[in-house]
N, C-alpha and C. Protein backbone atom coordinates (compact mmCIF):
# COMPACT_ATOMS: atom_id res chain seq x y z
N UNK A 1 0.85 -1.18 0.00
CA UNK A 1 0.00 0.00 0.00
C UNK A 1 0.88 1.23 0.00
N UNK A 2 0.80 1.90 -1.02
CA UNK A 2 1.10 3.29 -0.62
C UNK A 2 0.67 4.59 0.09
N UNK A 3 1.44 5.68 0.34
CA UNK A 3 0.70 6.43 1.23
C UNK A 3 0.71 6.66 2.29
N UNK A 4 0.40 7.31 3.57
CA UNK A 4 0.76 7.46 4.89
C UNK A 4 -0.26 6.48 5.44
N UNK A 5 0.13 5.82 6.18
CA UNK A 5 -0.98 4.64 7.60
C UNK A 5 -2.07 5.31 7.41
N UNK A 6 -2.94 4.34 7.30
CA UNK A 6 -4.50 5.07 7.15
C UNK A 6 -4.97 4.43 8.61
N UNK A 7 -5.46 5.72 9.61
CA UNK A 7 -5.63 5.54 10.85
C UNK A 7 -7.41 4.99 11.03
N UNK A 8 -7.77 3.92 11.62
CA UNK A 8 -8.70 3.47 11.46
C UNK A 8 -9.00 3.22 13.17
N UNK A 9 -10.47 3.61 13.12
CA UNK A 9 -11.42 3.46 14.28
C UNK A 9 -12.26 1.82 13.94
N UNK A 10 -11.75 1.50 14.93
CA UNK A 10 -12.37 -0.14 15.03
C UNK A 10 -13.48 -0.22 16.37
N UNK A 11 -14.91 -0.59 15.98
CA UNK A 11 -15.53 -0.49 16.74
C UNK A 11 -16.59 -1.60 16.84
N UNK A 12 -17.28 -2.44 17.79
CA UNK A 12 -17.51 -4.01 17.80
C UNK A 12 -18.33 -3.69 19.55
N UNK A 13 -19.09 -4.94 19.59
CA UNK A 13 -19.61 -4.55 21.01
C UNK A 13 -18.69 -5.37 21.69
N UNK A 14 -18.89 -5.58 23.04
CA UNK A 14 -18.15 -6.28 24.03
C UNK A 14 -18.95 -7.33 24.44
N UNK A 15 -20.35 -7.23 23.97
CA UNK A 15 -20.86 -8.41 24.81
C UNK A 15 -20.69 -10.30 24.98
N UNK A 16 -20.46 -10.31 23.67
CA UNK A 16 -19.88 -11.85 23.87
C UNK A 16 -18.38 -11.81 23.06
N UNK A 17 -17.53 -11.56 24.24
CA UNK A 17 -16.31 -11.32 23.93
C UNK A 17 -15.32 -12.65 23.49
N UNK A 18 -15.64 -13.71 23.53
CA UNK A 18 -15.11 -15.31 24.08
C UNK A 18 -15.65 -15.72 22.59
N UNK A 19 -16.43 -15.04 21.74
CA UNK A 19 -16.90 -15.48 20.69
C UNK A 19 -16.09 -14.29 19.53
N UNK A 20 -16.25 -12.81 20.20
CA UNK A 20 -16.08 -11.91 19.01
C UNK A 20 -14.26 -11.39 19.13
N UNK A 21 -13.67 -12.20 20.04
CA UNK A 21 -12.38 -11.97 20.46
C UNK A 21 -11.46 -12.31 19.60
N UNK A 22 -11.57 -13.65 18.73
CA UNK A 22 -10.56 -13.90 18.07
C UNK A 22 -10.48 -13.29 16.63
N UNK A 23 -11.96 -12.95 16.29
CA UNK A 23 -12.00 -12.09 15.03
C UNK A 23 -11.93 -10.45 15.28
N UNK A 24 -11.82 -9.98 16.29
CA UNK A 24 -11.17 -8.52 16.56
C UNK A 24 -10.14 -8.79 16.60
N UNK A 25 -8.86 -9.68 17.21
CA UNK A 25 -7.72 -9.71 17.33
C UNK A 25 -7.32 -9.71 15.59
N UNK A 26 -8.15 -10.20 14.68
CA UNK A 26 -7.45 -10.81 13.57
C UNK A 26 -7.42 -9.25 12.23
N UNK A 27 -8.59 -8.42 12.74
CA UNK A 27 -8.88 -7.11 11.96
C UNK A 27 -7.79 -6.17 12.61
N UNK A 28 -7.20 -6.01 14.02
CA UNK A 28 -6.28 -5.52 13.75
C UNK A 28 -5.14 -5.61 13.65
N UNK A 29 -4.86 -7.25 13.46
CA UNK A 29 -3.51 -7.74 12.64
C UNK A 29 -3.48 -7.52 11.30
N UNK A 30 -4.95 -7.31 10.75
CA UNK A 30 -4.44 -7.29 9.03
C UNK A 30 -4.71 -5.06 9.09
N UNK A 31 -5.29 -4.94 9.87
CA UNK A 31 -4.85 -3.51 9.80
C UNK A 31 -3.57 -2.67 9.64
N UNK A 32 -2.66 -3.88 10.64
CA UNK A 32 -1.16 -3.48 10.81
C UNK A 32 -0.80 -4.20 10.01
N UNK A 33 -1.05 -5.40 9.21
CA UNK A 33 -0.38 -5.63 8.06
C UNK A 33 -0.54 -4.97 7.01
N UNK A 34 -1.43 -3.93 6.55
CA UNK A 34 -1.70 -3.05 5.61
C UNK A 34 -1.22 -1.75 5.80
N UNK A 35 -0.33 -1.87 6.71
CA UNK A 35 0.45 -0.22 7.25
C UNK A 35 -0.65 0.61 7.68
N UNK A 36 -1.71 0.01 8.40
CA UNK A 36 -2.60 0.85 8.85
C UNK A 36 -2.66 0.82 10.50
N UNK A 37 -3.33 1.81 11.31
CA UNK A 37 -3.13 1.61 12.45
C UNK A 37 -4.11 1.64 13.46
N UNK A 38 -4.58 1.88 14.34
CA UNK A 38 -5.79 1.23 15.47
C UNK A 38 -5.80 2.40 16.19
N UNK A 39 -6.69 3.42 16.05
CA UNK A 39 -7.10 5.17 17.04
C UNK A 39 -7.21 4.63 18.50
N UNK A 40 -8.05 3.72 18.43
CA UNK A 40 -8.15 3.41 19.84
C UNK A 40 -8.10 1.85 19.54
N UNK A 41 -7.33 1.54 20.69
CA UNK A 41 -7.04 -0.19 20.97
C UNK A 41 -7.88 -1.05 22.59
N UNK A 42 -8.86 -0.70 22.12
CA UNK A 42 -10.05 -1.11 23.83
C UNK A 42 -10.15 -2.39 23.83
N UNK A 43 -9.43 -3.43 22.91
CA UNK A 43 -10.24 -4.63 22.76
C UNK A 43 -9.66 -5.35 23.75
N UNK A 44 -8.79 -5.53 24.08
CA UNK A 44 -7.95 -6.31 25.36
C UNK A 44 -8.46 -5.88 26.44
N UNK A 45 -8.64 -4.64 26.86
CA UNK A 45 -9.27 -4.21 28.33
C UNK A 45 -10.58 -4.27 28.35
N UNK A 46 -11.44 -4.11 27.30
CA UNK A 46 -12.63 -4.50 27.04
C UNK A 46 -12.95 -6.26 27.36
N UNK A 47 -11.99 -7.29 26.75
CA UNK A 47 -11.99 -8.62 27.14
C UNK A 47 -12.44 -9.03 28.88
N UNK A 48 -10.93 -8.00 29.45
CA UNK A 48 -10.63 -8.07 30.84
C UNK A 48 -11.29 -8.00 31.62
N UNK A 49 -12.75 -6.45 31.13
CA UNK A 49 -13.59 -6.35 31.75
C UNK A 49 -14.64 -7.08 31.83
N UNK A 50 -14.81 -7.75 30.84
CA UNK A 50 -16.06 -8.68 30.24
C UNK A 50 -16.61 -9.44 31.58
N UNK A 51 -15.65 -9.98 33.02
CA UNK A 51 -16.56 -10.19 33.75
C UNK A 51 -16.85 -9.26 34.85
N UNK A 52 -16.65 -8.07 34.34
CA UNK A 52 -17.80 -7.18 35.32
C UNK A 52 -19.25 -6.84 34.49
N UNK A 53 -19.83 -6.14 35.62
CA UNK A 53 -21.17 -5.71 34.98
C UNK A 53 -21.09 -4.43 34.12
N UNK A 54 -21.85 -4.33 33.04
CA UNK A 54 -21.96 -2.99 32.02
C UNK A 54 -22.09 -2.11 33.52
N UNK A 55 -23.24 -2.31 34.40
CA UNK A 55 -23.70 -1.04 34.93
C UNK A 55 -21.93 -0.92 35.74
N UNK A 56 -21.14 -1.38 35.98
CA UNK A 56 -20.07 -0.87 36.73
C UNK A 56 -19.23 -0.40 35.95
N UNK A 57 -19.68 0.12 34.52
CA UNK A 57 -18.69 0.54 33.54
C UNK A 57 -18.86 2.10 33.47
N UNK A 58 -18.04 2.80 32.81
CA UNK A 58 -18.15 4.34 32.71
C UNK A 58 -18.14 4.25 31.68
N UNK A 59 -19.76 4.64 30.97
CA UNK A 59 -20.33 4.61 29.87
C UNK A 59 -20.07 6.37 29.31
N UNK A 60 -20.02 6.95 29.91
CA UNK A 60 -19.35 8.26 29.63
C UNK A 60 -18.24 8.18 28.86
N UNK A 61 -17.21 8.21 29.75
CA UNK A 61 -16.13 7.93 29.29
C UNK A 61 -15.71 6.78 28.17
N UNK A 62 -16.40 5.33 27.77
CA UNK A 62 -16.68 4.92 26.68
C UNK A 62 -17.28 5.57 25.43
N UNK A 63 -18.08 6.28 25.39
CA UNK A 63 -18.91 7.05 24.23
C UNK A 63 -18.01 7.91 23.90
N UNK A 64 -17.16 8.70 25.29
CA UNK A 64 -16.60 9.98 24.63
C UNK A 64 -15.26 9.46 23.95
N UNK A 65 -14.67 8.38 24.24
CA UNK A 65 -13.25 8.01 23.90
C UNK A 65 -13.63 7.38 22.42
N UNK A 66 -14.66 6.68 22.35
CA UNK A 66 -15.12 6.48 20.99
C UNK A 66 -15.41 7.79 19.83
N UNK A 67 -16.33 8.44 20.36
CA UNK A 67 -16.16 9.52 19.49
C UNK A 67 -14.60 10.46 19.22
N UNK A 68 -14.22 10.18 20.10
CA UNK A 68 -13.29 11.23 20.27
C UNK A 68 -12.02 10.57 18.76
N UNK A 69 -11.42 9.25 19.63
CA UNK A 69 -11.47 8.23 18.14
C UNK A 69 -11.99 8.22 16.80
N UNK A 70 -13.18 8.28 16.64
CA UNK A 70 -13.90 8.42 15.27
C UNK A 70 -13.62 9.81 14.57
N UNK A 71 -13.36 10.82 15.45
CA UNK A 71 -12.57 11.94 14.87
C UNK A 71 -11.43 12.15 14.16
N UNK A 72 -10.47 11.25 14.76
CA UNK A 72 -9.20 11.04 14.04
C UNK A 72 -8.58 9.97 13.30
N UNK A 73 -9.72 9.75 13.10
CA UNK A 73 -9.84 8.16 12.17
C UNK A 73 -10.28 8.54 10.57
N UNK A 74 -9.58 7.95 9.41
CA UNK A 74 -9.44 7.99 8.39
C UNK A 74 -10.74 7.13 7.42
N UNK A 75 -10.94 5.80 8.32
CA UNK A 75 -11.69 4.94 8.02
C UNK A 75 -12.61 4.15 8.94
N UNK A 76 -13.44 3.64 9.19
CA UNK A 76 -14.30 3.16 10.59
C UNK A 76 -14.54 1.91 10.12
N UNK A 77 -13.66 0.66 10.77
CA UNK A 77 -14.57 -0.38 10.36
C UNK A 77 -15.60 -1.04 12.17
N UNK A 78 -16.73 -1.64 11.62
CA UNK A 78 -17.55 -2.25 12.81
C UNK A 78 -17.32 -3.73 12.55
N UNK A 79 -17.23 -4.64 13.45
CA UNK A 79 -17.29 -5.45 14.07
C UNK A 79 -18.80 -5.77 13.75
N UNK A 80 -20.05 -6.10 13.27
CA UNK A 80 -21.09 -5.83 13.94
C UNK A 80 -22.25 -7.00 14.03
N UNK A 81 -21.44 -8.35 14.57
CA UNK A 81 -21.84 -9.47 14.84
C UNK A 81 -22.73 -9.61 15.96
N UNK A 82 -22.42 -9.05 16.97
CA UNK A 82 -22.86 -8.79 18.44
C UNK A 82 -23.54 -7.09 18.07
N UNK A 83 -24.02 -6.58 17.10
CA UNK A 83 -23.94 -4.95 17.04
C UNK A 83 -25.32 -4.44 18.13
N UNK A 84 -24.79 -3.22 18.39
CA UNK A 84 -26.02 -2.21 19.47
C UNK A 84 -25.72 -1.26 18.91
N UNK A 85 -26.62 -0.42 19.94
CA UNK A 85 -27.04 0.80 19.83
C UNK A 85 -25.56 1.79 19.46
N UNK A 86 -24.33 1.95 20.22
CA UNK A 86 -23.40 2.14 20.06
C UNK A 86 -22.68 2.32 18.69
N UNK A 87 -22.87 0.69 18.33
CA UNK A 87 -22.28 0.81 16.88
C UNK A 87 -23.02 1.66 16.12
N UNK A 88 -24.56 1.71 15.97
CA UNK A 88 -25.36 1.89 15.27
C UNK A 88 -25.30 4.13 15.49
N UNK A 89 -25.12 4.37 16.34
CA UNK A 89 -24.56 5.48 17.16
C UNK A 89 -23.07 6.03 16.13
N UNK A 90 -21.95 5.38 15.94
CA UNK A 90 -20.95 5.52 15.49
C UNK A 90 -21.10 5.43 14.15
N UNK A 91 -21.82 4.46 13.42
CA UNK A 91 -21.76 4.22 11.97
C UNK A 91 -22.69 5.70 11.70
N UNK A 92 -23.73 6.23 12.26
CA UNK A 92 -23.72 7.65 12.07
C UNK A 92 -23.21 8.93 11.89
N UNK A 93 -22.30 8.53 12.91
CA UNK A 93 -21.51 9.61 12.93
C UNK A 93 -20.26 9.68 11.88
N UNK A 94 -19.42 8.38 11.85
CA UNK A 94 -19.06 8.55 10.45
C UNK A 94 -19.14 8.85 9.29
N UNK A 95 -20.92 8.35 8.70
CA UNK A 95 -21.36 8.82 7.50
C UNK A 95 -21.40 10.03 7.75
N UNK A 96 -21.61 10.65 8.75
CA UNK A 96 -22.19 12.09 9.01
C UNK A 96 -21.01 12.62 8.67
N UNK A 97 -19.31 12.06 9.49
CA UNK A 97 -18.24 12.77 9.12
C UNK A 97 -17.73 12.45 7.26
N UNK A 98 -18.48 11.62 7.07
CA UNK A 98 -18.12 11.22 4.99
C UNK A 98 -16.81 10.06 4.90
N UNK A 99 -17.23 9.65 6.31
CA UNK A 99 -15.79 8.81 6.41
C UNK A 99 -16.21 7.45 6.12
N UNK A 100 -15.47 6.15 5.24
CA UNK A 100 -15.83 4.87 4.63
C UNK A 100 -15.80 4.23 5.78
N UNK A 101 -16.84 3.47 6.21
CA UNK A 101 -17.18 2.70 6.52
C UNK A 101 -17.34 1.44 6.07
N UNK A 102 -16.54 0.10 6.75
CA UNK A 102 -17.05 -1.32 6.66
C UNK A 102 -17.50 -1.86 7.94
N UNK A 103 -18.85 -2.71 7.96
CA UNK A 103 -19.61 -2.89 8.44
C UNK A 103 -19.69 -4.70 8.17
N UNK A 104 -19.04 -5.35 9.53
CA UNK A 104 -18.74 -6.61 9.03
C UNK A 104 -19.34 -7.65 9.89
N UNK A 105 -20.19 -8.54 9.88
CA UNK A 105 -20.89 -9.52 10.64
C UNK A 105 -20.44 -11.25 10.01
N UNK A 106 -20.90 -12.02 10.92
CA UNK A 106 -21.03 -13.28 10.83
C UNK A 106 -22.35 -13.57 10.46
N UNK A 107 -23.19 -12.89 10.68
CA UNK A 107 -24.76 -13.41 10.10
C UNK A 107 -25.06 -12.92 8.83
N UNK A 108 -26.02 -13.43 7.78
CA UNK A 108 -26.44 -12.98 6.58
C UNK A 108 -26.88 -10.97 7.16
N UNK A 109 -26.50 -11.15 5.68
CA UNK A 109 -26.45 -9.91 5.52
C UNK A 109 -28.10 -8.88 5.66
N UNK A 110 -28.63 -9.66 4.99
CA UNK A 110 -30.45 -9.85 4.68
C UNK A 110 -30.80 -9.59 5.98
N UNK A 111 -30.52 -9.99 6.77
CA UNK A 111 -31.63 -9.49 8.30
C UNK A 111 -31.36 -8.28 8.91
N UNK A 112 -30.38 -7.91 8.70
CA UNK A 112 -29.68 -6.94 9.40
C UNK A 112 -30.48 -5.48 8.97
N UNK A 113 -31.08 -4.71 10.23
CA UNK A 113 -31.78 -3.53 9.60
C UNK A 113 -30.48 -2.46 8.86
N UNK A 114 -29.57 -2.27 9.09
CA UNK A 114 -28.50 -1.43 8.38
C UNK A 114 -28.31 -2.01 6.55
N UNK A 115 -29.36 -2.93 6.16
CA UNK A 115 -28.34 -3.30 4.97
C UNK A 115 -29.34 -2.02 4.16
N UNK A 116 -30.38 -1.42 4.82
CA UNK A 116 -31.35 -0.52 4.59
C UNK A 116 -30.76 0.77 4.11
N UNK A 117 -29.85 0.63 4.65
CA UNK A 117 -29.31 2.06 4.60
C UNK A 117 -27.75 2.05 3.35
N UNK A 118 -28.34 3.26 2.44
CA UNK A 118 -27.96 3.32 1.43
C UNK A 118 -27.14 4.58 1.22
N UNK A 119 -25.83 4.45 1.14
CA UNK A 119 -24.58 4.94 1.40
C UNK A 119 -23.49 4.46 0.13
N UNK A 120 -23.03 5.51 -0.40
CA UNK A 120 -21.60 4.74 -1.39
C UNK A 120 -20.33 4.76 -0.45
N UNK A 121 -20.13 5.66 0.91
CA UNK A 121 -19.62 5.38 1.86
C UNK A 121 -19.26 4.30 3.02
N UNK A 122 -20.78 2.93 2.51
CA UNK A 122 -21.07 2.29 3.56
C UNK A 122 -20.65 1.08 2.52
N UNK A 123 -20.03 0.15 3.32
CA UNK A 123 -20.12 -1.18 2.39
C UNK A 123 -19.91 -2.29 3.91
N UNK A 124 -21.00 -2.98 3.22
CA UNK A 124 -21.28 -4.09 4.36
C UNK A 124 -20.90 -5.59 3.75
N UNK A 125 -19.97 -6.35 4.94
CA UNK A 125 -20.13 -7.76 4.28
C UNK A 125 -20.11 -8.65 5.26
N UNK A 126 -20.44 -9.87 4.74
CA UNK A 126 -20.09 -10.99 5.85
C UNK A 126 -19.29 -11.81 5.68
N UNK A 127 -18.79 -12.57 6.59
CA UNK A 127 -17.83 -13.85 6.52
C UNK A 127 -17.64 -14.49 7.45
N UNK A 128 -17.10 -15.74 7.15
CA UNK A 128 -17.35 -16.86 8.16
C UNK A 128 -15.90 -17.38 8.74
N UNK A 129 -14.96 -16.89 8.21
CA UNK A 129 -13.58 -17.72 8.80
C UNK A 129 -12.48 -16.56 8.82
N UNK A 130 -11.50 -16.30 9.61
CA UNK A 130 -10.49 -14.91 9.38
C UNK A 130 -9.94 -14.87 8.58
N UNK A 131 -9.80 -15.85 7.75
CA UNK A 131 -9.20 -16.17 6.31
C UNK A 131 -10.43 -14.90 4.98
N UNK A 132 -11.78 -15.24 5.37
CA UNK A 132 -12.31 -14.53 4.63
C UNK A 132 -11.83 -13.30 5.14
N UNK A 133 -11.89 -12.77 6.58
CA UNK A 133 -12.13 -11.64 7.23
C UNK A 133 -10.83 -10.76 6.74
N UNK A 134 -9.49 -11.28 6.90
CA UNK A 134 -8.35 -10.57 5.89
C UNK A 134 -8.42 -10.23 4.90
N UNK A 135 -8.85 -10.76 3.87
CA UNK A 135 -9.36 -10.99 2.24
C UNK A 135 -10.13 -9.24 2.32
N UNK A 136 -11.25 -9.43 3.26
CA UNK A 136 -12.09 -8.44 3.05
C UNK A 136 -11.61 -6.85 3.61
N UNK A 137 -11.24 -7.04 4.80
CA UNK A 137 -10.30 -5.96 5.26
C UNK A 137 -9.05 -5.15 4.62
N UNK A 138 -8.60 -6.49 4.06
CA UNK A 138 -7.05 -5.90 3.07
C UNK A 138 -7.71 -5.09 1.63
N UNK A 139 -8.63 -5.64 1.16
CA UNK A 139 -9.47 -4.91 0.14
C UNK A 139 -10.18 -3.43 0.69
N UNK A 140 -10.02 -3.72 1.57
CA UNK A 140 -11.29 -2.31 1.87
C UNK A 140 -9.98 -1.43 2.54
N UNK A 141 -9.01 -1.62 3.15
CA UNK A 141 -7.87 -0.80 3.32
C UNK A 141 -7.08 -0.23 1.96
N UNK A 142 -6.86 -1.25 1.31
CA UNK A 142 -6.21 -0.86 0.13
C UNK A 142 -7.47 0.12 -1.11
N UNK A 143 -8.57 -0.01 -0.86
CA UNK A 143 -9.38 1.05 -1.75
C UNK A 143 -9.45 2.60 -1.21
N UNK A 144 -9.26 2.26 0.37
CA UNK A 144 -9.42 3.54 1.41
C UNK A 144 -8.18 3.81 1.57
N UNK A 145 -6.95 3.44 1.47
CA UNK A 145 -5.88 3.90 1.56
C UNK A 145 -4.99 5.24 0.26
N UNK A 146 -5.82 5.31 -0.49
CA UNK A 146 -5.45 6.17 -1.64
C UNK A 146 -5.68 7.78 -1.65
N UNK A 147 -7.20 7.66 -0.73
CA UNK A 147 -7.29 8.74 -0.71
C UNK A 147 -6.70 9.70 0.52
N UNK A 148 -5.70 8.84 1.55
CA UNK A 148 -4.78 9.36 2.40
C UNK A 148 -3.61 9.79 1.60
N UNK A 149 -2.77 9.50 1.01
CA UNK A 149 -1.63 9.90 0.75
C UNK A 149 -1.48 11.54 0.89
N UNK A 150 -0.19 11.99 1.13
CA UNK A 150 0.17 12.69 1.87
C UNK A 150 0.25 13.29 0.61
N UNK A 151 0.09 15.33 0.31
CA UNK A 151 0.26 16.01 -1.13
C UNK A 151 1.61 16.33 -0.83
N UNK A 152 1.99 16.53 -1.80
CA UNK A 152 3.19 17.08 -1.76
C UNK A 152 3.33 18.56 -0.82
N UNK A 153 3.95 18.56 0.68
CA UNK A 153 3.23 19.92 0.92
C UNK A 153 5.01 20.16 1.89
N UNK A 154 5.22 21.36 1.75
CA UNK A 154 6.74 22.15 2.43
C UNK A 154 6.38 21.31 4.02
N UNK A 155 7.51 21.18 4.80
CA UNK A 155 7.85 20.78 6.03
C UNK A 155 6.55 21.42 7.28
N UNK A 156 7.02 23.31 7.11
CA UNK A 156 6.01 23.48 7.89
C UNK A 156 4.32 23.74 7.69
N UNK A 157 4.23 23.47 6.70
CA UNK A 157 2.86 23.03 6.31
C UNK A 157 2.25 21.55 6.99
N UNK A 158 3.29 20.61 6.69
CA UNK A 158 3.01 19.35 7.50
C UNK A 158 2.87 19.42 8.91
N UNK A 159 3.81 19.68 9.90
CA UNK A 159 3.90 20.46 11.13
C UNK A 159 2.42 21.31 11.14
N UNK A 160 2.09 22.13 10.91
CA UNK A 160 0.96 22.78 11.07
C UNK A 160 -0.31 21.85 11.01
N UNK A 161 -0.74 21.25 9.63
CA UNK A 161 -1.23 20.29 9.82
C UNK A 161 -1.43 19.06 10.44
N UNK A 162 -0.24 18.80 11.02
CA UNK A 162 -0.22 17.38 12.19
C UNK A 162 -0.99 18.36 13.34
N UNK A 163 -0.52 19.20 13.62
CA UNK A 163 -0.71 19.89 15.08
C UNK A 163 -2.03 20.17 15.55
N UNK A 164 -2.69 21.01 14.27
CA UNK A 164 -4.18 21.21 14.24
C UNK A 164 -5.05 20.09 14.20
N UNK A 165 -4.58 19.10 13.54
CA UNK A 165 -5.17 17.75 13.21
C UNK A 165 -5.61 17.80 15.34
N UNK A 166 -4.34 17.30 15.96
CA UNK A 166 -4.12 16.74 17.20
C UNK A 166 -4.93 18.14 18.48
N UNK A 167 -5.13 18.70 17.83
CA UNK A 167 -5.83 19.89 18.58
C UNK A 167 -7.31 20.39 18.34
N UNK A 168 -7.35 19.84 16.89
CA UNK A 168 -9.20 20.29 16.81
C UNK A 168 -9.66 18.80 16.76
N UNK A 169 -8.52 17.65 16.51
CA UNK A 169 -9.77 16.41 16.48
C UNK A 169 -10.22 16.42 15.11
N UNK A 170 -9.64 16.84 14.01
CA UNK A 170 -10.14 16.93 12.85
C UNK A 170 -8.94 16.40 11.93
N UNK A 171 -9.21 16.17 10.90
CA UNK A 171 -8.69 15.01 9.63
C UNK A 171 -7.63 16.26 9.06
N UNK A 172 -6.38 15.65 8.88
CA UNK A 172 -5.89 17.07 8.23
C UNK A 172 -6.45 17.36 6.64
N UNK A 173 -7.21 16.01 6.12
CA UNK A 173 -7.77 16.88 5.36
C UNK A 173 -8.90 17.82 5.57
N UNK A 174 -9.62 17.56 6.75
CA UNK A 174 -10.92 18.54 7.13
C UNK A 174 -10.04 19.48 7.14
N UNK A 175 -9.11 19.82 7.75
CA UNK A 175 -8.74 21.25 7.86
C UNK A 175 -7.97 21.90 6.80
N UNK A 176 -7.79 21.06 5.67
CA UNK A 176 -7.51 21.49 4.53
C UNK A 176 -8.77 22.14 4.03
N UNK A 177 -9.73 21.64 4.01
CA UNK A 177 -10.64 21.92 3.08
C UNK A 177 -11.41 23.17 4.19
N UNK A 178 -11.40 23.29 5.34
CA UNK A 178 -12.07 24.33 6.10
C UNK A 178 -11.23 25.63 5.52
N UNK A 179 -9.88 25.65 5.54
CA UNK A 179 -9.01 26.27 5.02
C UNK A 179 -9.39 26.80 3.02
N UNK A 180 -9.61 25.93 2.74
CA UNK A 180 -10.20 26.61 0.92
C UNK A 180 -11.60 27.11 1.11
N UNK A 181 -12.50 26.54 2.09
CA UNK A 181 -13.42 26.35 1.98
C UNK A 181 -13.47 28.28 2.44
N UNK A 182 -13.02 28.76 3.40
CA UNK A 182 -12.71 30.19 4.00
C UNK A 182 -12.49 30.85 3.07
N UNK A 183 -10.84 30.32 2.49
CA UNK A 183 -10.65 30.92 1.54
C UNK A 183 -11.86 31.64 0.26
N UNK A 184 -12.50 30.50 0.01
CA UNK A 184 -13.67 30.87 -0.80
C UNK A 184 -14.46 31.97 -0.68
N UNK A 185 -14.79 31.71 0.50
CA UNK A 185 -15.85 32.30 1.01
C UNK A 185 -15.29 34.09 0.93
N UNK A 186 -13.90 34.40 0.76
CA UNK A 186 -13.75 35.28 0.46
C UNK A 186 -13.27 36.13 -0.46
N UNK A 187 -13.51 35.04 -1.39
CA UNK A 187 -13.48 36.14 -2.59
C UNK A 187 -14.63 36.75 -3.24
């Protein structure tokens, strides 16, 4: 793949972790085998917690670290075998941010109320073995990985852009384009 690491928000429920554990471990091995990288990495402490109760969890602080994640994420894939409200919460907000979404289950595709929703942003699939689940991931990284590459841009242009990126929570291309988009607006 060429291009800079395309930073990806990985998001999946926790509830049957003993089932959805070995196929989260395997999406972000082929993430990092595609030079891509993981915004937030909850899935191990998420495991850990699995035998406490939700209500002893800080659901606050889950929602906000997720969103906060989905901000600086390039690409969003879901988990959404076990899917809730949450996921269904996040895959919003992505389309909302114009960011590609894959949307990946073990069950047919057909039941699922999301296959409803009609998006060229959204692509949903299923599969049954991590063998498929790489196949499908490495494809959907390598189509989403193109439109990261870095422009040709002077040193402190980059610097500026990393910085703002890490300070507004925004894509350095959002702030590219807030930047023309101003510009526009004043001529």
């Amino acid at each position: 793949m060429s291009g800079i690491a395309t930073r990806v928000h990985l998001t999946g429920s926790s509830r049957n972790p003993a089932e959805d554990l070995p196929y989260l471990r395997q999406i972000i091995s082929t993430v990092h085998e595609c030079q891509g990288s993981i915004v937030l990495n909850w899935i191990e402490t998420a495991h850990f917690k699995s035998k406490d109760s939700y209500a002893t969890w800080d659901w606050n602080d889950i929602v906000n670290n997720n969103v906060d994640a989905l901000k600086r994420a390039h690409v969003v894939i879901i988990e959404g075998t076990s899917h809730g409200l949450l996921q269904g919460y996040q895959l919003a907000l992505a389309l909302e941010r114009r960011l590609p979404v894959l949307f990946l289950t073990r069950e047919s595709i057909d039941t699922l109320p999301i296959s409803g929703i009609k998006s060229r942003l959204l692509l949903i699939k299923a599969y049954k073995t991590t063998a498929d689940l790489q196949k499908v991931i490495t494809k959907f990284m390598e189509a989403n990985s193109q439109a990261f590459e870095q422009p040709p841009l002077s040193e402190t242009t980059r610097r500026f852009l990393k910085n703002q990126a890490l300070v507004t929570g925004q894509t350095e291309a959002a702030i590219i384009d807030q930047v023309i988009q101003e510009r526009l607006g004043r001529l």
